[in-house]
Protein backbone atom coordinates (compact mmCIF):
# COMPACT_ATOMS: atom_id res chain seq x y z
CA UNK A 1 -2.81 9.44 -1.55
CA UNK A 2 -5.42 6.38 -1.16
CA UNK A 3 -8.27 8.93 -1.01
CA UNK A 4 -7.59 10.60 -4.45
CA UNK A 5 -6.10 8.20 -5.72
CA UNK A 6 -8.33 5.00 -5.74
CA UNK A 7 -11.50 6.78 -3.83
CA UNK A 8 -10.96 4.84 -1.01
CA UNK A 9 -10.56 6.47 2.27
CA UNK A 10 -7.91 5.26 4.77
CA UNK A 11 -8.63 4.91 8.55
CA UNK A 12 -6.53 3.86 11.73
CA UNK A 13 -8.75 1.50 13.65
CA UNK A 14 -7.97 -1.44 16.52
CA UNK A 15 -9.25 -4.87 15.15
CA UNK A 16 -9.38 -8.51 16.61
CA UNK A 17 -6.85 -10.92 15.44
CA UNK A 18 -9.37 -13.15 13.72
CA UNK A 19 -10.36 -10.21 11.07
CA UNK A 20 -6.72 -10.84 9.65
CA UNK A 21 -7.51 -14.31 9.28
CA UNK A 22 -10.54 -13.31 6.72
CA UNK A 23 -8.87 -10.51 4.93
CA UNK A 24 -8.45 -10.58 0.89
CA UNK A 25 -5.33 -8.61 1.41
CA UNK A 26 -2.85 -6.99 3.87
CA UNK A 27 -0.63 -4.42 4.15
CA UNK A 28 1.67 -2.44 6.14
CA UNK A 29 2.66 1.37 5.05
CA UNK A 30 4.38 3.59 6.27
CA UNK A 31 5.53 7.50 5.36
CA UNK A 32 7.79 7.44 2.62
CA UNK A 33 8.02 3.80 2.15
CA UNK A 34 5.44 1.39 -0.14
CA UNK A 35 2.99 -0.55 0.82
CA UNK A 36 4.76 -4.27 1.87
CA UNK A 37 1.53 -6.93 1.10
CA UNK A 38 1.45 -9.37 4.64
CA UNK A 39 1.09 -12.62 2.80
CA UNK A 40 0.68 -15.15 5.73
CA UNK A 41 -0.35 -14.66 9.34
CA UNK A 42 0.09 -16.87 12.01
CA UNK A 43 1.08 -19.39 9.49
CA UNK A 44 -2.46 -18.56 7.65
CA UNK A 45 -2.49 -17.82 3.94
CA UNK A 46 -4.04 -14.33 3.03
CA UNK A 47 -6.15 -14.45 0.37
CA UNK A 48 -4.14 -16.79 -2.17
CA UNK A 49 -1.04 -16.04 -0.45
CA UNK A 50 0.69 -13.71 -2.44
CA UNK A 51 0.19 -9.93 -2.89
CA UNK A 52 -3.57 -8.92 -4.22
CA UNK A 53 -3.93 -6.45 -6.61
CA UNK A 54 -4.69 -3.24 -4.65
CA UNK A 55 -1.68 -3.54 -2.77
CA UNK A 56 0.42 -4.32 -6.08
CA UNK A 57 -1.79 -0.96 -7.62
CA UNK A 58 -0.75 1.23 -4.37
CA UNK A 59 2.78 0.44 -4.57
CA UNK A 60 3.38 0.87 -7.78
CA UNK A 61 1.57 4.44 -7.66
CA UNK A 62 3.65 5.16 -4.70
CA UNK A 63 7.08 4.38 -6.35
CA UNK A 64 5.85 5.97 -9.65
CA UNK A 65 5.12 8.72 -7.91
CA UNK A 66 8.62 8.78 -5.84
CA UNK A 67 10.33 8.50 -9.10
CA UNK A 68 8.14 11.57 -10.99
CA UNK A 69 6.90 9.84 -13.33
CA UNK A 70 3.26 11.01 -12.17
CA UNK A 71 2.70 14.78 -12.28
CA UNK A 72 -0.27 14.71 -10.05
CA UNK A 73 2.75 13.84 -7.38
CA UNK A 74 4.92 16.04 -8.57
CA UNK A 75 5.35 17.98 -5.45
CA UNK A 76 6.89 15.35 -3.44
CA UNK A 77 9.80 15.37 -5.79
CA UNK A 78 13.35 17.28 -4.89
CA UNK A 79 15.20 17.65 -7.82
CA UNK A 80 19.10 15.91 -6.79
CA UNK A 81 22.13 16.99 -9.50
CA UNK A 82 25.45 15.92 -9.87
């Protein structure tokens, strides 16, 4: 989803502790859950300490998505009834 969705290519990498400690933003995700921002770590502020905007943009997507309410995604979606 990150690729076509915000042209940004995803990638599974090990990095050094201290690279957390300059990051603008963090987040963990998962399959089939949304992105969770990492505000602090190791008692250190992230950026300004509260979610940045790219993780707020890729969760919302995500749970737009999850909910239909974006066609592109539509295929993810199993129709439940009553």
């Amino acid at each position: 989803m990150i690729g076509n969705e915000f042209g940004m290519v995803g990638r599974t990498a090990r990095i050094d502790r201290t690279e957390l400690y300059a990051a603008d933003e963090i987040f963990l995700h998962r399959h089939r859950s949304s992105g969770v921002a990492v505000t602090s770590v190791d008692h250190r502020s992230v950026g300004t300490g509260n979610p940045g905007p790219f993780c707020m943009k890729l969760q919302s997507t995500y749970l737009a998505a999850c909910r239909g309410e974006n066609e592109k995604y539509q295929d993810w979606i199993t129709p439940v009834y009553k």
